[in-house]
N, C-alpha and C. Protein backbone atom coordinates (compact mmCIF):
# COMPACT_ATOMS: atom_id res chain seq x y z
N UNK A 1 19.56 -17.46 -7.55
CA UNK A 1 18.75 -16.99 -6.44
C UNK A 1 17.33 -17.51 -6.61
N UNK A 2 16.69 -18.01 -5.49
CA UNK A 2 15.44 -18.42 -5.18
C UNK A 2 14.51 -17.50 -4.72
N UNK A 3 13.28 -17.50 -5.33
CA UNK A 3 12.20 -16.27 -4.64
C UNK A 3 10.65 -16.96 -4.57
N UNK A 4 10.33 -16.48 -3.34
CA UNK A 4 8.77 -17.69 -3.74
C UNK A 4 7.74 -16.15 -4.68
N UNK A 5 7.02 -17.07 -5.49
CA UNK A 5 6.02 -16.06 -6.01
C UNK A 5 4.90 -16.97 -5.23
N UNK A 6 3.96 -15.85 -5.23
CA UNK A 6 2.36 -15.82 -5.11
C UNK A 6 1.56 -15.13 -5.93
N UNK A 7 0.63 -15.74 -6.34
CA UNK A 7 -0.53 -15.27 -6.80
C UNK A 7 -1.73 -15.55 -6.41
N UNK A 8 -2.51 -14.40 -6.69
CA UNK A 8 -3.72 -14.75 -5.60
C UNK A 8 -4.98 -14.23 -6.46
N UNK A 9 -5.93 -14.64 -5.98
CA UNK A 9 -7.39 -14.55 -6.82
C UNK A 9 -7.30 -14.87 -8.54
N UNK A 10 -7.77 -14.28 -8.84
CA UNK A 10 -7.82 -14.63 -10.41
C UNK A 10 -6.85 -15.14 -11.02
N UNK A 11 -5.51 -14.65 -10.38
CA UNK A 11 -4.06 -15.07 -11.29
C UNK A 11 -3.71 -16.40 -10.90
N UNK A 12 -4.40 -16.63 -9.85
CA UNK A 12 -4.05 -18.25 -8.92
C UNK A 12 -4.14 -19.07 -10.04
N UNK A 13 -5.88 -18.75 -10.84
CA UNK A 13 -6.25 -19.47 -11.77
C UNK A 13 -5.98 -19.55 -12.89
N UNK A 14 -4.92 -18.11 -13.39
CA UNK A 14 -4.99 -18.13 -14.64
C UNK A 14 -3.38 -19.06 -14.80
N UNK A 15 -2.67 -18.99 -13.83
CA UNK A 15 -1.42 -19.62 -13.82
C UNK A 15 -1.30 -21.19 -12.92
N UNK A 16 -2.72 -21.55 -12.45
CA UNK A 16 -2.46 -22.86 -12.40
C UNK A 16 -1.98 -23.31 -10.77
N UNK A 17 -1.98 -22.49 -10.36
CA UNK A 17 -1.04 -22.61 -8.87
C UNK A 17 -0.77 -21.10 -7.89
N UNK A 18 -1.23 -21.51 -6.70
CA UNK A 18 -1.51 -20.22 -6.02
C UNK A 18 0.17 -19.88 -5.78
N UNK A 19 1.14 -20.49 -5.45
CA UNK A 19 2.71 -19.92 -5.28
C UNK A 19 3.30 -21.12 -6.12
N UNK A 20 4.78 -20.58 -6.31
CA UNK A 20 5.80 -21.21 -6.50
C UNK A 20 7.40 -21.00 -6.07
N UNK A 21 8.61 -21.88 -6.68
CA UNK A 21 9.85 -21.26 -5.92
C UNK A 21 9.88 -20.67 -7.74
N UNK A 22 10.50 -19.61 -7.44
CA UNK A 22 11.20 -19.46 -8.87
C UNK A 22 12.72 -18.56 -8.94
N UNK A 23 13.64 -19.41 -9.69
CA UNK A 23 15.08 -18.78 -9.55
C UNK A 23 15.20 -18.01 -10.55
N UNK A 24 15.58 -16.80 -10.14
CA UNK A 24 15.99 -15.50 -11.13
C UNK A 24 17.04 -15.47 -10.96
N UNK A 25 17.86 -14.50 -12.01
CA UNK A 25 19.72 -13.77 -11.99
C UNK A 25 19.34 -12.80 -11.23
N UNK A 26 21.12 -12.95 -10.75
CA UNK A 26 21.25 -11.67 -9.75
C UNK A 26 20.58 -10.04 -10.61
N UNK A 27 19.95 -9.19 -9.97
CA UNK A 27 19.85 -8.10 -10.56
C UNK A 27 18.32 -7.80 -10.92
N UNK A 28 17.55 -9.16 -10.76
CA UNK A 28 16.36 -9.53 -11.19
C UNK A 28 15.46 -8.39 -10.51
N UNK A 29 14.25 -7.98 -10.91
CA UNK A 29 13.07 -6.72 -10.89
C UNK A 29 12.02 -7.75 -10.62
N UNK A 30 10.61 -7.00 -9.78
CA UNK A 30 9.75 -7.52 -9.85
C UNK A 30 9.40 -7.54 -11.28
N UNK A 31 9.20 -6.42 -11.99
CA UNK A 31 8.64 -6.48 -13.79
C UNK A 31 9.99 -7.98 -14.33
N UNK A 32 10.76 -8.22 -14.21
CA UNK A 32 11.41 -8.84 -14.97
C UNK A 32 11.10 -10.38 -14.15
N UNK A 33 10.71 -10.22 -13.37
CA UNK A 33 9.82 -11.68 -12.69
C UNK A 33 9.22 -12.10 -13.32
N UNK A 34 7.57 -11.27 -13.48
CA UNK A 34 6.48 -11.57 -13.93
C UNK A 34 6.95 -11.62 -15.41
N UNK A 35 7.82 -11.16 -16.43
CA UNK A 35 8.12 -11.59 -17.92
C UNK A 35 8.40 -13.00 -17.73
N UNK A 36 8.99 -12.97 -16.56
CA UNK A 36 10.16 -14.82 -16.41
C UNK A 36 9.05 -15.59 -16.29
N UNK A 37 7.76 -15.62 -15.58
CA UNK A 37 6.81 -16.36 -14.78
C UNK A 37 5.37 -16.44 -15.87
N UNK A 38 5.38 -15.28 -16.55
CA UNK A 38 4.16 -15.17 -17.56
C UNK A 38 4.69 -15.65 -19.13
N UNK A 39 5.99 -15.73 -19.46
CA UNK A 39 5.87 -16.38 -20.79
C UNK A 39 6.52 -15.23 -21.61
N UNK A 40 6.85 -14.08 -21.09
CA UNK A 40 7.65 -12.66 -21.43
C UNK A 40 6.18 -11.85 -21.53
N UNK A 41 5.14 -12.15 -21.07
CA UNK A 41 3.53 -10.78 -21.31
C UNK A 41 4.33 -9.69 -20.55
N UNK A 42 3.58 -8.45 -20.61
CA UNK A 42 3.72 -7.63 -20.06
C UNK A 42 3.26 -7.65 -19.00
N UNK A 43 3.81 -6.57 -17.63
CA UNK A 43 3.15 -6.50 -16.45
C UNK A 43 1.90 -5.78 -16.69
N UNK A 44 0.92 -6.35 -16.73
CA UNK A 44 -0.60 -5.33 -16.74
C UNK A 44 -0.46 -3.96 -15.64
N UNK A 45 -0.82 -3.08 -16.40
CA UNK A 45 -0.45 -1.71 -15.08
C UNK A 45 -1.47 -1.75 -13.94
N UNK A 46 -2.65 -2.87 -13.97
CA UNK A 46 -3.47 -2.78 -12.88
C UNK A 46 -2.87 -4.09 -11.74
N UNK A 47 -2.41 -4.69 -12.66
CA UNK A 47 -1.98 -5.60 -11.24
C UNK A 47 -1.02 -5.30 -9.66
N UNK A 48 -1.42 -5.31 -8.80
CA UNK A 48 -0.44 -4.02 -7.64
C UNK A 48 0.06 -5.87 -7.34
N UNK A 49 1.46 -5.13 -6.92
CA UNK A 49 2.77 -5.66 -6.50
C UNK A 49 3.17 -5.45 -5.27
N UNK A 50 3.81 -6.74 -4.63
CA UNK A 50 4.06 -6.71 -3.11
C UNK A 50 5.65 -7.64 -3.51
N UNK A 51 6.13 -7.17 -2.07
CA UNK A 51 7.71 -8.08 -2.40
C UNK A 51 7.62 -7.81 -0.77
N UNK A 52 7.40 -8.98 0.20
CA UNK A 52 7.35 -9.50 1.19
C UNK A 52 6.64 -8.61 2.14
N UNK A 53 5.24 -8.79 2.26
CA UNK A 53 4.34 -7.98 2.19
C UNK A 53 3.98 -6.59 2.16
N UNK A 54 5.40 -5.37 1.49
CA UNK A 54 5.00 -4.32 1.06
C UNK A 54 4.84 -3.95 -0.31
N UNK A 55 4.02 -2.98 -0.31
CA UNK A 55 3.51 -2.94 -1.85
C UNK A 55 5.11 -2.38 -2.65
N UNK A 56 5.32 -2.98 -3.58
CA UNK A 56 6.56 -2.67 -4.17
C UNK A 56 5.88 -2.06 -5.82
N UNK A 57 7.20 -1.28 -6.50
CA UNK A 57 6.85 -1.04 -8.09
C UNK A 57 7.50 -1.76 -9.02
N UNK A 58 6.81 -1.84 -9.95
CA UNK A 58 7.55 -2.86 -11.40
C UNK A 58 9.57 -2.89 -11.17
N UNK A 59 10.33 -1.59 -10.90
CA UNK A 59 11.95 -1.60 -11.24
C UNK A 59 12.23 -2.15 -9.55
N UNK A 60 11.29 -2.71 -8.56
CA UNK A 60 11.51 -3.13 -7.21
C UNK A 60 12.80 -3.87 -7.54
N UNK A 61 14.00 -4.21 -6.88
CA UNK A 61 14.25 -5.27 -7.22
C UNK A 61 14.10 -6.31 -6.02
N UNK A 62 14.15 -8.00 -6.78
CA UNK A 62 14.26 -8.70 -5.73
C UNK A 62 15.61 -9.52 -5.45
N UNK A 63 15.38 -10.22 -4.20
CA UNK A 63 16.51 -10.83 -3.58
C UNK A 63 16.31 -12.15 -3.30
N UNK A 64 17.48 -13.05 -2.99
CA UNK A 64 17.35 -14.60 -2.74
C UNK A 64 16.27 -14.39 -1.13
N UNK A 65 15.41 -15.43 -1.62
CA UNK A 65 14.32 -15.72 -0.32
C UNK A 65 13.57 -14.94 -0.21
N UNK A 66 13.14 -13.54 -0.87
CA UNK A 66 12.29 -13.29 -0.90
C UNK A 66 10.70 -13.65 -1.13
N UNK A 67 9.82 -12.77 -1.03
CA UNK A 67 8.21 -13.47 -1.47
C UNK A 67 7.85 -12.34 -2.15
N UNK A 68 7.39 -12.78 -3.43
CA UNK A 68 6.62 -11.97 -4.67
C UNK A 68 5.11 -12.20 -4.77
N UNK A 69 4.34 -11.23 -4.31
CA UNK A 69 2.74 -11.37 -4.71
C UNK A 69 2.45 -10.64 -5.26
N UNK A 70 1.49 -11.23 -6.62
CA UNK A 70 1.42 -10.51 -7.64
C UNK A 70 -0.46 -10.74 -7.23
N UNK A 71 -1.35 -9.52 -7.55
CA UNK A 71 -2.32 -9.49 -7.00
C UNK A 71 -3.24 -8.86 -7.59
N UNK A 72 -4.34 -9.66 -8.63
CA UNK A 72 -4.95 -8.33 -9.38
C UNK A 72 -6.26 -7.50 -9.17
N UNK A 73 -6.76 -7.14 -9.90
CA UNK A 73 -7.78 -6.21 -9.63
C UNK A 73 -8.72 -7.04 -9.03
N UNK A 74 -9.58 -6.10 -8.43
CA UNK A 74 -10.49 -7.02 -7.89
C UNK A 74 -11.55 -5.97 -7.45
N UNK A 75 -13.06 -5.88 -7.57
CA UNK A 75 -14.01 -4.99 -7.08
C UNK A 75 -14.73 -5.17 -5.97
N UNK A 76 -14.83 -4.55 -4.87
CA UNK A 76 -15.97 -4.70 -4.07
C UNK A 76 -15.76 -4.01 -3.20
N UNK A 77 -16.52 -4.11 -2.30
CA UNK A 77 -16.59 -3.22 -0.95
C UNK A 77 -15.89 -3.72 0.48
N UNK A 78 -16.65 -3.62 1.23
CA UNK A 78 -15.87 -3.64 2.72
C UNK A 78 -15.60 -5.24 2.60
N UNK A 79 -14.14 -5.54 3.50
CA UNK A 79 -14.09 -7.10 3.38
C UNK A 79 -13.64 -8.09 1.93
N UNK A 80 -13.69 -6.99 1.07
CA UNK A 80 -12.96 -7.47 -0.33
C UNK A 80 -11.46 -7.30 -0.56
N UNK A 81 -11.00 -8.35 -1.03
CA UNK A 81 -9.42 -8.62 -1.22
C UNK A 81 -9.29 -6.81 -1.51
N UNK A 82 -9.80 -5.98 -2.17
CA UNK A 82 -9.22 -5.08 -2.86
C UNK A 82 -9.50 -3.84 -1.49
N UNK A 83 -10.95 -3.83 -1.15
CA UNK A 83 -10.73 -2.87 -0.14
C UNK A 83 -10.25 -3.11 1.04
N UNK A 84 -9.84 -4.85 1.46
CA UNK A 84 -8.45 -4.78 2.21
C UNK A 84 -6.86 -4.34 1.59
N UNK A 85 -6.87 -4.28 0.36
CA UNK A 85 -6.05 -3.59 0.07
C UNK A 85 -5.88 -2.35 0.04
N UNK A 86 -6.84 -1.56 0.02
CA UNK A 86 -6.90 -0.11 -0.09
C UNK A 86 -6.57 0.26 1.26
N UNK A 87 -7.08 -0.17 2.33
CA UNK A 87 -7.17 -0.05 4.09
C UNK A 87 -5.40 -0.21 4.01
N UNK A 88 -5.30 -1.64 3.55
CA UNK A 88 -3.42 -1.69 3.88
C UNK A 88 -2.52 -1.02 3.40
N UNK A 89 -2.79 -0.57 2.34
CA UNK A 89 -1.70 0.14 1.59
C UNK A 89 -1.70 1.73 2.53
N UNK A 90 -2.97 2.04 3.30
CA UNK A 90 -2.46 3.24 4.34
C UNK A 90 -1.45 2.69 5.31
N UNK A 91 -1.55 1.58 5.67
CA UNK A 91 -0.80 0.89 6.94
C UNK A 91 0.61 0.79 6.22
N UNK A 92 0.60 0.44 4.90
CA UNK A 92 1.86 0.57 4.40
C UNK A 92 2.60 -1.19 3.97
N UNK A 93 1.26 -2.35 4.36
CA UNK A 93 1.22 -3.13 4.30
C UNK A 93 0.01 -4.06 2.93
N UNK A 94 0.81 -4.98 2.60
CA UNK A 94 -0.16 -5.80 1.13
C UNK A 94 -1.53 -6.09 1.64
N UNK A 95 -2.30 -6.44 3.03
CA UNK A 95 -3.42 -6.96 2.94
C UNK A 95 -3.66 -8.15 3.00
N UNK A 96 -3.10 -9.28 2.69
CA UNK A 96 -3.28 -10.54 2.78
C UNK A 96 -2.57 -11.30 3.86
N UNK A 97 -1.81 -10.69 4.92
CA UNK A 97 -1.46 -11.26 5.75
C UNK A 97 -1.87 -11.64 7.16
């Protein structure tokens, strides 16, 4: 199974590339993504998780063709990746779309 990941702001940079395709086994978790995609690190508990733009949790699981955005902290005020995230996550939606 094929899943696109994204990463965005800081993680864009720390991994080199804002998305990719990446094939997981059937049964695959967002947490068992980010082990596959980071080198086995742990999921940092601040990074918030989306699986095709709703906010999902670490045991989410995913599916062929899905989209994984992994999205980390981030500070600021109105108009910031994060307090568009805060606004979306009432809507029930990731923010970056």
């Amino acid at each position: 199974m094929s899943v696109e990941v994204r990463y965005l702001a800081s993680l864009r940079e720390r991994f080199g590339r804002g998305e990719e395709s990446v094939e997981v086994a059937p049964g695959a978790t967002v947490a068992s993504l980010w082990s596959q995609v980071s080198g086995g690190a742990p999921l940092p508990p601040q990074v918030l998780l989306a699986v095709n733009h709703e906010y999902a949790s670490p045991d989410t699981p995913v599916r062929d063709g899905d989209e994984v955005a992994f999205l980390p902290p981030i500070t600021g005020g109105r108009g910031s990746v994060m307090g568009n995230a805060v606004a979306s996550r009432a809507k029930g939606t990731a923010g970056w779309e």
